[in-house]
N, C-alpha and C. Protein backbone atom coordinates (compact mmCIF):
# COMPACT_ATOMS: atom_id res chain seq x y z
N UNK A 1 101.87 106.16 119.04
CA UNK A 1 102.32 107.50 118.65
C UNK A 1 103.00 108.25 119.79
N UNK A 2 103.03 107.39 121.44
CA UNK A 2 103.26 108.56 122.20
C UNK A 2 104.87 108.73 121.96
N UNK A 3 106.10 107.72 121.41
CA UNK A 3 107.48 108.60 121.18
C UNK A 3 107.45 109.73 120.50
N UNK A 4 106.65 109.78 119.25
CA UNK A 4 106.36 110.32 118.10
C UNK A 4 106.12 112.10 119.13
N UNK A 5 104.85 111.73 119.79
CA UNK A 5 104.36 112.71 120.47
C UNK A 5 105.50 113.50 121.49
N UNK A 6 105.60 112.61 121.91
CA UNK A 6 107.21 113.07 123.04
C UNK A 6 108.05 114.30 122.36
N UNK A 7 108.74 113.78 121.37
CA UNK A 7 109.64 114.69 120.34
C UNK A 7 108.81 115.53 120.01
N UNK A 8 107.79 115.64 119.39
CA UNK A 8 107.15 116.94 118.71
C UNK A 8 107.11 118.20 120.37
N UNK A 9 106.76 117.31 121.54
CA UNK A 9 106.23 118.39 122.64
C UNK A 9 107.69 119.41 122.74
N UNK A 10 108.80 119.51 122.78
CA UNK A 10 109.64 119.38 122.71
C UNK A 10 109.67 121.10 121.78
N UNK A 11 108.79 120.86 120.87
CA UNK A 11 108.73 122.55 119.94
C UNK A 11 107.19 122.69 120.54
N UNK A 12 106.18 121.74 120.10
CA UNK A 12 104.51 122.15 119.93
C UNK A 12 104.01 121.67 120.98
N UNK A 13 103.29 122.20 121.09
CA UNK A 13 101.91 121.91 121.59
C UNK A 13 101.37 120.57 120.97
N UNK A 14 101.31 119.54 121.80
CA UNK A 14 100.52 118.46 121.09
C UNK A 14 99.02 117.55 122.00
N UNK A 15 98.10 117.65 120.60
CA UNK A 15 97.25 116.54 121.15
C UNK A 15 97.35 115.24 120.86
N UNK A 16 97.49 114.34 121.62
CA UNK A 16 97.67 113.01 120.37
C UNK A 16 96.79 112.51 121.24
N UNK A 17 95.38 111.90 120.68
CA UNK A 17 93.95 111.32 120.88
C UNK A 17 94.09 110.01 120.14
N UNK A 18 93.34 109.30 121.05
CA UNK A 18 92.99 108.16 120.48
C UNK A 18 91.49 108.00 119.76
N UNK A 19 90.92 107.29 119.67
CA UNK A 19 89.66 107.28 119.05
C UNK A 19 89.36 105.30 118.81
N UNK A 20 87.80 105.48 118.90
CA UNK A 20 87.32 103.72 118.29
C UNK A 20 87.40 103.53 117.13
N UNK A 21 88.66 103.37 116.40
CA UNK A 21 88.64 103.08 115.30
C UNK A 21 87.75 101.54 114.57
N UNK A 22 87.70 100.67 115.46
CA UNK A 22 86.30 99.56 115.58
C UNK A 22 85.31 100.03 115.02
N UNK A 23 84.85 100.69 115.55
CA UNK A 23 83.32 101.17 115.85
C UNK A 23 82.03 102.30 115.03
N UNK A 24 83.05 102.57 114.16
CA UNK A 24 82.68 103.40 113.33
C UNK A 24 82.88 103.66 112.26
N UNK A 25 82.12 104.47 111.00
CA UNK A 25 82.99 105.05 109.51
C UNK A 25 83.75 105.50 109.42
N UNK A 26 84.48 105.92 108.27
CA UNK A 26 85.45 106.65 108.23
C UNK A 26 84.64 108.07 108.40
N UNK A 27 83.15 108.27 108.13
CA UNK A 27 82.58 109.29 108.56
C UNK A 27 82.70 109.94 109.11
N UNK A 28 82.15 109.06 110.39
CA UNK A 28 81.61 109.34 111.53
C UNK A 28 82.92 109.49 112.34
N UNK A 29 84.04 108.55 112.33
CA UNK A 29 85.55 108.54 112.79
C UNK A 29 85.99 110.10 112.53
N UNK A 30 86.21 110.68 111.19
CA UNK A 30 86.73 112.11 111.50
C UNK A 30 85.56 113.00 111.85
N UNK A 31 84.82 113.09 111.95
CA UNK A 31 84.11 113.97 113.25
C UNK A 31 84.56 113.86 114.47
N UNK A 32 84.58 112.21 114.80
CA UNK A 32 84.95 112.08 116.28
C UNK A 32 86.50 112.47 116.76
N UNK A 33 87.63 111.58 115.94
CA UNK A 33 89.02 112.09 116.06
C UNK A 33 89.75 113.20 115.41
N UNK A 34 88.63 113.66 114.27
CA UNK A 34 89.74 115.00 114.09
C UNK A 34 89.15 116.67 114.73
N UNK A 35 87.99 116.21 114.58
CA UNK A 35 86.97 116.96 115.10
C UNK A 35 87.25 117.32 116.70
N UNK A 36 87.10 116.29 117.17
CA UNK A 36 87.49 116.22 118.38
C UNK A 36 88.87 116.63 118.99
N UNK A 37 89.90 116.30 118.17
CA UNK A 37 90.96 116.81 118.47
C UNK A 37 90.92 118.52 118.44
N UNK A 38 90.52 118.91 117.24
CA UNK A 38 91.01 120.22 117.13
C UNK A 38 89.98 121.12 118.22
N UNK A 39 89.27 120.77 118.50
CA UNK A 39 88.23 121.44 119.24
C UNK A 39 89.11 121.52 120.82
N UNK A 40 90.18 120.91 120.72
CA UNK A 40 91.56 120.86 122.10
C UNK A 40 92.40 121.68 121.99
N UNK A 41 92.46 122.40 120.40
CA UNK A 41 93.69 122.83 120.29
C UNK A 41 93.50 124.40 119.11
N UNK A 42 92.05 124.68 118.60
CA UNK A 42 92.26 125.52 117.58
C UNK A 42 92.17 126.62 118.33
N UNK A 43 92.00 127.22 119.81
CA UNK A 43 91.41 128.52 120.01
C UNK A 43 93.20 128.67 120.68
N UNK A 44 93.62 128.02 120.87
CA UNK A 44 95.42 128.07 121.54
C UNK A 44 96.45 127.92 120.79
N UNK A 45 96.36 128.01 119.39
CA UNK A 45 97.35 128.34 119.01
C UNK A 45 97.31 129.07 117.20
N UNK A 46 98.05 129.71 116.84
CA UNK A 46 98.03 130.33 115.30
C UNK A 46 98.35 129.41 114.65
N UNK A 47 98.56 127.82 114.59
CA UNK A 47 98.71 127.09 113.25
C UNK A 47 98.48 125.70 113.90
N UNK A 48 97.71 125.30 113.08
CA UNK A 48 97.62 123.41 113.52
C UNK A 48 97.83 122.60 112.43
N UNK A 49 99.20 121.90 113.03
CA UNK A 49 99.08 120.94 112.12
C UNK A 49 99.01 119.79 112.57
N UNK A 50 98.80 118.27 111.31
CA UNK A 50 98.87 117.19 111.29
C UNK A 50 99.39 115.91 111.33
N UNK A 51 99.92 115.28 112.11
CA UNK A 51 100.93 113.89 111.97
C UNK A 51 99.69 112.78 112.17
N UNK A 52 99.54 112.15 110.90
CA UNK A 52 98.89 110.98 111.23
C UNK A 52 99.49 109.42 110.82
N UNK A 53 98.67 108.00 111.01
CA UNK A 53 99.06 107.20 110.77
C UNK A 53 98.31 106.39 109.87
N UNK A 54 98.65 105.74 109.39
CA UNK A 54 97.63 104.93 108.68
C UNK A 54 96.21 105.21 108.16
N UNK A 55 95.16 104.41 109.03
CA UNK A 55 93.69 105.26 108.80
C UNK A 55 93.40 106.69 109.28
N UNK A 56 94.27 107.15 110.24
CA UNK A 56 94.34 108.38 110.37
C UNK A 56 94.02 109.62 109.69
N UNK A 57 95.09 109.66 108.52
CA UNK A 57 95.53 110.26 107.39
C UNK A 57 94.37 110.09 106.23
N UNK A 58 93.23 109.21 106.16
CA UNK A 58 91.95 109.25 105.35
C UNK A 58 90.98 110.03 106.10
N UNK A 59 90.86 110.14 107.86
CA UNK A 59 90.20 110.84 108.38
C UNK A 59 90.37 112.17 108.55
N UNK A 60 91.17 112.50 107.96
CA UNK A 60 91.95 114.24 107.90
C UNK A 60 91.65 114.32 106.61
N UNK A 61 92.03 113.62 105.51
CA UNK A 61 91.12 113.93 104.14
C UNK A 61 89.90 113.80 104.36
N UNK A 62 88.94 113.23 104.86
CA UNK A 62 87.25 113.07 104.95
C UNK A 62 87.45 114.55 105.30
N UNK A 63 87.80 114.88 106.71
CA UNK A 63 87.66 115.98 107.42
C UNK A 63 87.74 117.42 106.66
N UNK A 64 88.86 117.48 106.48
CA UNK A 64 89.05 118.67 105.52
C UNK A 64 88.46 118.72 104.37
N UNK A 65 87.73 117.81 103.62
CA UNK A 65 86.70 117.84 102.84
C UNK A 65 85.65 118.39 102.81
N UNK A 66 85.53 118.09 104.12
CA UNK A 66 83.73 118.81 104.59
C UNK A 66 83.94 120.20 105.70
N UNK A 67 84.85 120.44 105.80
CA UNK A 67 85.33 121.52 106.65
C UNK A 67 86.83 122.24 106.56
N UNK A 68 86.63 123.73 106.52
CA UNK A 68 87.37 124.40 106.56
C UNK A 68 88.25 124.59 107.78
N UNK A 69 89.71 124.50 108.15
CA UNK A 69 90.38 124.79 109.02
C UNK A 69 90.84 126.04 108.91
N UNK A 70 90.53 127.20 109.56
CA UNK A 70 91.21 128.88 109.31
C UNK A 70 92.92 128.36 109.63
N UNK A 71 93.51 127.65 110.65
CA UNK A 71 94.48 127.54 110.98
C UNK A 71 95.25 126.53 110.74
N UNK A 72 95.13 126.15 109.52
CA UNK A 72 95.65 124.54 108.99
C UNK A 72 97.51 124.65 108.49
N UNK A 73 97.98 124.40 109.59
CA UNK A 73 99.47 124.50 108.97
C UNK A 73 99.77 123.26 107.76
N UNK A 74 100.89 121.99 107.87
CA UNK A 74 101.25 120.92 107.20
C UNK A 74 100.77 120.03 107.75
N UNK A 75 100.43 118.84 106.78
CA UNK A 75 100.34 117.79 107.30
C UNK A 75 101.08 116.44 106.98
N UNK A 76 101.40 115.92 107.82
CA UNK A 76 102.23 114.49 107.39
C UNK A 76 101.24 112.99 107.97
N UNK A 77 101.11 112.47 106.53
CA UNK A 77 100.82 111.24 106.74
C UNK A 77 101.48 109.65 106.79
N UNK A 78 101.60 109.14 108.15
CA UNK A 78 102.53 107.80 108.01
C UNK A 78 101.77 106.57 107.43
N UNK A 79 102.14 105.94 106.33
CA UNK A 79 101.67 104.74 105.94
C UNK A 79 99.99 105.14 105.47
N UNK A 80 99.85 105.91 104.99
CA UNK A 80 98.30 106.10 104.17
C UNK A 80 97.81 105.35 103.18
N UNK A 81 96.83 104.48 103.42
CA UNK A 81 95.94 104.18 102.44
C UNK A 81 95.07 105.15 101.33
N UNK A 82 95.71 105.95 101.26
CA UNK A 82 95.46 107.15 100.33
C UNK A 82 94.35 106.84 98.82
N UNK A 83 95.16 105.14 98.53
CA UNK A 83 94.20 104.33 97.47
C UNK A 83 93.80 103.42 97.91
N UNK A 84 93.38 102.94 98.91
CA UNK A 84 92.77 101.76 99.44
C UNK A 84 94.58 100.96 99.67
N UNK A 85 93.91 99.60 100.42
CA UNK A 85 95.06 98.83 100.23
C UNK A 85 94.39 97.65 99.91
N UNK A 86 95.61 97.28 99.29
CA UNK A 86 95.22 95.39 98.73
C UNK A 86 94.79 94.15 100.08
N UNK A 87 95.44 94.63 101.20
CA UNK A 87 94.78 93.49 101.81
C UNK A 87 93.39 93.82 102.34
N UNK A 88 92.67 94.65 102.44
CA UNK A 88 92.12 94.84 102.32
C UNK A 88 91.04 94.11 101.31
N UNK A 89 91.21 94.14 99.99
CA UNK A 89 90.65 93.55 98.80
C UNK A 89 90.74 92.42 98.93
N UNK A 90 92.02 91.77 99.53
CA UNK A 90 92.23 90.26 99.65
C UNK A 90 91.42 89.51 100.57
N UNK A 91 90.99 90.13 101.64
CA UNK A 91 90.09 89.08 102.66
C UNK A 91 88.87 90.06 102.27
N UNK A 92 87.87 90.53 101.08
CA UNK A 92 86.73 90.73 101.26
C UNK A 92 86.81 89.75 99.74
N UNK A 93 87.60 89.25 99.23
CA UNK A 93 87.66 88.02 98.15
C UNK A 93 86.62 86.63 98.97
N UNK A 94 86.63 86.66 100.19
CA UNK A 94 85.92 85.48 101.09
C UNK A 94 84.88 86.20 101.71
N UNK A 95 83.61 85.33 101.48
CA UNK A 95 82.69 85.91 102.92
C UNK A 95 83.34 85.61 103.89
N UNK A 96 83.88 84.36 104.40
CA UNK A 96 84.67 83.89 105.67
C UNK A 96 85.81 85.16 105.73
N UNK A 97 86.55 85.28 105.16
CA UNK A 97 87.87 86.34 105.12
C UNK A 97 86.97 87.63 105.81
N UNK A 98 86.07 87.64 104.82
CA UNK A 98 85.58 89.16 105.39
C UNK A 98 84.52 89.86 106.43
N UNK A 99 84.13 88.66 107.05
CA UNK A 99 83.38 88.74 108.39
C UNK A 99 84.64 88.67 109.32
N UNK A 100 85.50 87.71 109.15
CA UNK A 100 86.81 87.83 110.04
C UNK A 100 87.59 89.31 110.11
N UNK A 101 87.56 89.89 109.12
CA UNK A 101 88.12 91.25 108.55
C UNK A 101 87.30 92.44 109.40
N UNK A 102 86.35 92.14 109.36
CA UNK A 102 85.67 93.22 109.79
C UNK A 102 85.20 93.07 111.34
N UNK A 103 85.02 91.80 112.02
CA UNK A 103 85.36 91.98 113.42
C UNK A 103 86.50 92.37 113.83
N UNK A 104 87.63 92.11 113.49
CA UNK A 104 89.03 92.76 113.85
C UNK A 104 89.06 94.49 113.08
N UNK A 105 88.32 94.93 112.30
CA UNK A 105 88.74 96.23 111.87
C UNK A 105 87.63 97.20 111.85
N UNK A 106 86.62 96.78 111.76
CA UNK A 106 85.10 97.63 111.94
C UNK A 106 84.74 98.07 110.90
N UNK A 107 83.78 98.52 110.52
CA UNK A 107 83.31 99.51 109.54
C UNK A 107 83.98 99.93 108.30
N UNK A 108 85.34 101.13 109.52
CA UNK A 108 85.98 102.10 108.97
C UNK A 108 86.91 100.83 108.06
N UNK A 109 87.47 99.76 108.26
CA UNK A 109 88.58 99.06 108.04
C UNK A 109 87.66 98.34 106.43
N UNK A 110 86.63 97.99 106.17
CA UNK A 110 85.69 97.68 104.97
C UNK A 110 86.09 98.84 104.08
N UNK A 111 85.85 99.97 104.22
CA UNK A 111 85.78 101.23 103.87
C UNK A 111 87.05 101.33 102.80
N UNK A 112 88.09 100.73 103.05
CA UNK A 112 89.63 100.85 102.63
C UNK A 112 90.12 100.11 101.79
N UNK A 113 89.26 99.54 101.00
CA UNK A 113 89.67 98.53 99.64
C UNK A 113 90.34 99.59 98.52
N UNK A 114 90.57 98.86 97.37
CA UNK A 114 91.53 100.01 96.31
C UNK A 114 90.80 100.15 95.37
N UNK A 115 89.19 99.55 95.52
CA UNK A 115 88.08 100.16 94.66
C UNK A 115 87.86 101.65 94.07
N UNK A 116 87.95 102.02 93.22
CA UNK A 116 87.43 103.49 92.65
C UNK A 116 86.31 103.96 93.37
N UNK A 117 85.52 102.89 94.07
CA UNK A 117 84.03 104.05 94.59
C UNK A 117 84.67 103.79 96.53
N UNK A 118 86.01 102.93 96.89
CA UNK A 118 86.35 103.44 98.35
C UNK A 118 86.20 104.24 98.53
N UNK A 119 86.15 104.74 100.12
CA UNK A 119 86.27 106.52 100.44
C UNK A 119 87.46 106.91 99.91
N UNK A 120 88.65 105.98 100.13
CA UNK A 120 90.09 106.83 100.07
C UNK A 120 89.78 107.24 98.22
N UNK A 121 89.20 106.40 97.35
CA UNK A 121 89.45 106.85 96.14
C UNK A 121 88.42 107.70 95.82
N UNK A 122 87.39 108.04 96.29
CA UNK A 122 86.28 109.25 96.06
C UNK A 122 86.78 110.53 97.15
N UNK A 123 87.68 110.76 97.76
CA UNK A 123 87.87 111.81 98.15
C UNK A 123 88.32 112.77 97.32
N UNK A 124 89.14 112.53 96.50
CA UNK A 124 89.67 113.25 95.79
C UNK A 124 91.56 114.15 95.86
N UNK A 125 91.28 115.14 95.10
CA UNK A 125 92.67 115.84 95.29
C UNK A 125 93.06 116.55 96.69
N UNK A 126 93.83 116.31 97.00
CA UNK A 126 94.30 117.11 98.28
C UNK A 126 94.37 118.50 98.12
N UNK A 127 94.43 119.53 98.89
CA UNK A 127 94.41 120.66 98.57
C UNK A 127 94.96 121.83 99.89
N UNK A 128 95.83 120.66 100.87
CA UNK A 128 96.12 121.29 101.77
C UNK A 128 97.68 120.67 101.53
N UNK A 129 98.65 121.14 102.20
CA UNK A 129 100.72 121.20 102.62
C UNK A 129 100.46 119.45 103.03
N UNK A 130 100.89 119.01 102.10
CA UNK A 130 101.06 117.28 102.72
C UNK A 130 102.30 116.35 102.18
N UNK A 131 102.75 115.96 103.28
CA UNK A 131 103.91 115.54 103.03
C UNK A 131 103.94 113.23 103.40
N UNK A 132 104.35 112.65 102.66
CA UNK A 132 103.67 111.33 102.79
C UNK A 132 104.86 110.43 103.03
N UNK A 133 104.78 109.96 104.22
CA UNK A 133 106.12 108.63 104.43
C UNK A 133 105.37 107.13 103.90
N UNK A 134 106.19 106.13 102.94
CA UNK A 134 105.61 105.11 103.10
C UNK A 134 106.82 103.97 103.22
N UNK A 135 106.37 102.88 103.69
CA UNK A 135 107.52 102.18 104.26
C UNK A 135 107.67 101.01 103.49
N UNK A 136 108.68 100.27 103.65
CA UNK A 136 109.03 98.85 102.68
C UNK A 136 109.30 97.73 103.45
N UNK A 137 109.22 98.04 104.44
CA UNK A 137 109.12 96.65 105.69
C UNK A 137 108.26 95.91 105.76
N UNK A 138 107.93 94.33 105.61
CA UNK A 138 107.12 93.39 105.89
C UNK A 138 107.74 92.50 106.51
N UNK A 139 107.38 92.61 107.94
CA UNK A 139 107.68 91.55 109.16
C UNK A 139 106.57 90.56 109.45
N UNK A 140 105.63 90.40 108.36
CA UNK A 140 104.45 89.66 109.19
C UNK A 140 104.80 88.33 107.71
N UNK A 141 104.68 87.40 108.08
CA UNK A 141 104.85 86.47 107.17
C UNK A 141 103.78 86.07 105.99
N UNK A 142 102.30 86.39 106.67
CA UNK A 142 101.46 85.73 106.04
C UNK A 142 101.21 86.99 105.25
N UNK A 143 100.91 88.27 105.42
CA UNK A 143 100.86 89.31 105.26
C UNK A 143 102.44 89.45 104.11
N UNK A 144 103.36 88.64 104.26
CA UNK A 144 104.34 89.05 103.44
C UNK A 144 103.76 88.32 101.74
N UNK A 145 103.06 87.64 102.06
CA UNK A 145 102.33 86.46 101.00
C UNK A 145 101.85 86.85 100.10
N UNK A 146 100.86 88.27 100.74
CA UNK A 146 99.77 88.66 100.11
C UNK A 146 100.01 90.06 99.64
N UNK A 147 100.53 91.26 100.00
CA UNK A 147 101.09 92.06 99.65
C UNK A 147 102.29 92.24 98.61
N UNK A 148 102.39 93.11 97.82
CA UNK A 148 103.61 93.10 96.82
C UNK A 148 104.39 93.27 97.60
N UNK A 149 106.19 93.25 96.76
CA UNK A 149 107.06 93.55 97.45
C UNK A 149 107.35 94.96 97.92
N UNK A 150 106.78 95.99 97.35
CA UNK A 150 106.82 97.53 97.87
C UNK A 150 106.22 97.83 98.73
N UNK A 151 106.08 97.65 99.45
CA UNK A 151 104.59 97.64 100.77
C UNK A 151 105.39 97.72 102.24
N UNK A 152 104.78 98.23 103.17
CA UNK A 152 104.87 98.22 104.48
C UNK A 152 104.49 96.90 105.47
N UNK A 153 103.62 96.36 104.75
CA UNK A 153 102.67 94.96 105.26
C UNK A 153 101.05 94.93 105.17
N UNK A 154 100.86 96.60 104.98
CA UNK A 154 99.76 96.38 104.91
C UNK A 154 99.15 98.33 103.44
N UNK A 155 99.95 98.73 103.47
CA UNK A 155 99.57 99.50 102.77
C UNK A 155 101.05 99.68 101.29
N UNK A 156 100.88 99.51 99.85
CA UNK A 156 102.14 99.81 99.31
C UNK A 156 102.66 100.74 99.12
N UNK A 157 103.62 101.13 98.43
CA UNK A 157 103.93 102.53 98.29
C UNK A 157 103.13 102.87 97.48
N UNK A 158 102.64 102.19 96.66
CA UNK A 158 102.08 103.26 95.35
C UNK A 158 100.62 103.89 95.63
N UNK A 159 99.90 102.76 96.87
CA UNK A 159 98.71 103.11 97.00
C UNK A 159 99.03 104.56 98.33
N UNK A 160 100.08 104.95 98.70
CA UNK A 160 100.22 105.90 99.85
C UNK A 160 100.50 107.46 98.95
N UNK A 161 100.19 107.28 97.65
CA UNK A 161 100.25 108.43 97.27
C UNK A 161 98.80 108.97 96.94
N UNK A 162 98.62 110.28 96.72
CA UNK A 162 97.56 110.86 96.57
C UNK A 162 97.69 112.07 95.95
N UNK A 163 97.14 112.21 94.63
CA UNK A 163 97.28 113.90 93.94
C UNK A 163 97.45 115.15 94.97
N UNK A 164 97.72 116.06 94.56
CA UNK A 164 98.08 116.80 95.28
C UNK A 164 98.85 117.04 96.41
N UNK A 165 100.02 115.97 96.59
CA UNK A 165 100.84 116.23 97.88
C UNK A 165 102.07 116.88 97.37
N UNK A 166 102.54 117.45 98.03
CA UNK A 166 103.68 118.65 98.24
C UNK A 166 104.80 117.16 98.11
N UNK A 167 105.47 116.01 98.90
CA UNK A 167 106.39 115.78 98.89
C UNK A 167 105.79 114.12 98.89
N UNK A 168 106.99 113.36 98.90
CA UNK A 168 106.77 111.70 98.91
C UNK A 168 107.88 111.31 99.23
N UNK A 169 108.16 110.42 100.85
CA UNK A 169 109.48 109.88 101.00
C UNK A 169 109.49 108.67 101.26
N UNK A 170 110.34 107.22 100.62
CA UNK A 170 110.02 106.00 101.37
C UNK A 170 111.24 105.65 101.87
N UNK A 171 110.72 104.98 102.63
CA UNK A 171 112.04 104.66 104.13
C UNK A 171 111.73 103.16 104.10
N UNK A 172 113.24 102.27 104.39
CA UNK A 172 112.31 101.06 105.11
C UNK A 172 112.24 100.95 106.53
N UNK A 173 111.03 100.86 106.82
CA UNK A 173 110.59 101.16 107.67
C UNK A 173 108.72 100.17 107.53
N UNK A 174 108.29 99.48 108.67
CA UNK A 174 107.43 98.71 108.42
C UNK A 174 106.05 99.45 109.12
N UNK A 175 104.64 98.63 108.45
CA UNK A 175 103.69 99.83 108.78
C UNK A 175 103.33 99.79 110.40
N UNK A 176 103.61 98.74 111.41
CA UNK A 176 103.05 98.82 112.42
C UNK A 176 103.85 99.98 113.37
N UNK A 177 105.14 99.96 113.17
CA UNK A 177 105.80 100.75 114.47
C UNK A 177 106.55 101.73 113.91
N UNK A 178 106.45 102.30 112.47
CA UNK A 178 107.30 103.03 111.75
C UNK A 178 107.35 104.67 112.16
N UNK A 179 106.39 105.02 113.17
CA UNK A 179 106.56 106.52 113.90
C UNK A 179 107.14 106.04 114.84
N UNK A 180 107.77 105.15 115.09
CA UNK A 180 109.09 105.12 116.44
C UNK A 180 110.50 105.14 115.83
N UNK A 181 110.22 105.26 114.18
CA UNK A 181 111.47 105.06 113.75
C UNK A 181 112.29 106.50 113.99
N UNK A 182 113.71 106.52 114.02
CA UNK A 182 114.28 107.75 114.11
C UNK A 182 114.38 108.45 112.95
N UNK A 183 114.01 107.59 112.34
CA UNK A 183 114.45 108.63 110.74
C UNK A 183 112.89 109.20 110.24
N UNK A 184 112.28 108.49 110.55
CA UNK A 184 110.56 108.70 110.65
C UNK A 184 110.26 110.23 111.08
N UNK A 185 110.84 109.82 112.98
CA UNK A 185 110.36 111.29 113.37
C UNK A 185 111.49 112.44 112.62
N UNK A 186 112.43 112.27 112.34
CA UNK A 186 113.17 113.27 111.60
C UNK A 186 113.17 113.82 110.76
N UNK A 187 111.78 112.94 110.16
CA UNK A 187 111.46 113.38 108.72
C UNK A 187 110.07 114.31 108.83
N UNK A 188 109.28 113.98 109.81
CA UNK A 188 108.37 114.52 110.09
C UNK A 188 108.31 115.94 110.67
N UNK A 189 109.41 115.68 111.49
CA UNK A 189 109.64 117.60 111.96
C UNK A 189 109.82 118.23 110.88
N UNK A 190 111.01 118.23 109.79
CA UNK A 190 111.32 118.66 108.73
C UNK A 190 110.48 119.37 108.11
N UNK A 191 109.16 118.24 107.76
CA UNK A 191 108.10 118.79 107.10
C UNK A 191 107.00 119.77 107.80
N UNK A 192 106.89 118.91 109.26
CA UNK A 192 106.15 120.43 109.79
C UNK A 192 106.81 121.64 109.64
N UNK A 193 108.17 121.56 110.03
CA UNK A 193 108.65 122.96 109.70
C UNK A 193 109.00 123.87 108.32
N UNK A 194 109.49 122.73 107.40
CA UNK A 194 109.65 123.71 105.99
C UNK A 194 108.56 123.02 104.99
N UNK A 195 107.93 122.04 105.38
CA UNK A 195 106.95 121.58 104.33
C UNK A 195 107.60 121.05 102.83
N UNK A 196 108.71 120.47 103.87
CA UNK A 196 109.22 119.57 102.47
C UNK A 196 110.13 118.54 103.40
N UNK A 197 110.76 117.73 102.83
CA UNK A 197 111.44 116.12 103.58
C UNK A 197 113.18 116.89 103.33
N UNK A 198 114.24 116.11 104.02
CA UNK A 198 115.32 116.18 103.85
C UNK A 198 115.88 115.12 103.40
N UNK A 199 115.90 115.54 101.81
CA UNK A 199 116.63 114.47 101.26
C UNK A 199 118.17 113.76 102.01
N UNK A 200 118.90 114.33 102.10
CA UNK A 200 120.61 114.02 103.05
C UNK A 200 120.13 113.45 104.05
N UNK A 201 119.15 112.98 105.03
CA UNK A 201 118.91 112.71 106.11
C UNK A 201 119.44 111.69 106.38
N UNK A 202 119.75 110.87 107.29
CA UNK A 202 119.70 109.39 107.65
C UNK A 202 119.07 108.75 108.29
């Protein structure tokens, strides 16, 4: 995220935190990374908003679920598992798949199937300014196998939507490096600032 971050400093104030995404729930994860973040940034400024990525963007829904932000500007989510994703579903099809799955992804990464009782699908309606990029790039071969053709590689478009969002834009653009894209971050200022995408863009 740090190009991503670069450009935004540029107008805002930015925190961009990392966190053990390994190591924890999606729980316990937005306490630690969103929680943690804003506790950097809510007493310094009149509006905070959101750019996240991937599992990111479920830990800002957990979050804002269970907590009120007085200063919650827009938020933009890149590549959200908003409904779970299929690969996900695909390597917990194996015990072997899914002990492999879950040393490489932890906890939080189990958590993200496209099950009705996942977190992403028991959170519910959104209810905060959200604006959603999802991408159509699959550069990974094996990963191209198993995913539909609308997909990023690892999340599709259809599962990156979520009731209640203000806007929906897809780019191709693939899920690992797609906040370095230029049209990515171009789309993302947009929305922090008017809370909607620019269609004409390039």
């Amino acid at each position: 995220m740090n190009k991503l971050a670069s450009e935004l400093m540029n107008t805002y104030g930015v925190v961009n935190d990392t966190y053990p995404s390994r190591k924890h729930t999606i729980e316990e994860l937005a306490k630690i990374a969103v929680g943690g973040a804003l506790s950097k940034c809510l007493d310094d400024y009149s509006k905070v908003h959101f750019v996240t990525h991937s599992l990111g963007g479920i830990l800002v829904r957990q979050y804002l679920r269970d907590h009120h932000v007085p200063k919650l500007g827009n938020v933009v989510m890149l590549g959200p598992p908003n409904r779970g994703s299929e690969l996900v579903d695909f390597f917990q099809k194996s015990p072997f798949l899914d002990r492999l799955f879950s040393s490489a992804n932890g906890p939080a990464g189990r958590q993200l199937s496209t099950a009705g009782s996942s977190i992403p699908n028991t959170l519910g309606e959104v209810d905060f300014p959200l604006g959603v990029i999802a991408g159509t790039k699959n550069f990974n071969f094996i990963y191209s196998q198993i995913m539909p053709n609308d997909s990023d590689g690892k999340v599709t478009v259809e599962s990156s939507k979520v009731d209640g969002m203000n806007d929906h834009l897809v780019l191709p653009v693939d899920h690992t490096f797609m906040m370095r894209d230029r049209r990515v971050i171009r789309q993302v200022k947009a929305f922090i600032k008017d809370g909607q995408f620019e269609r004409d863009a390039g």
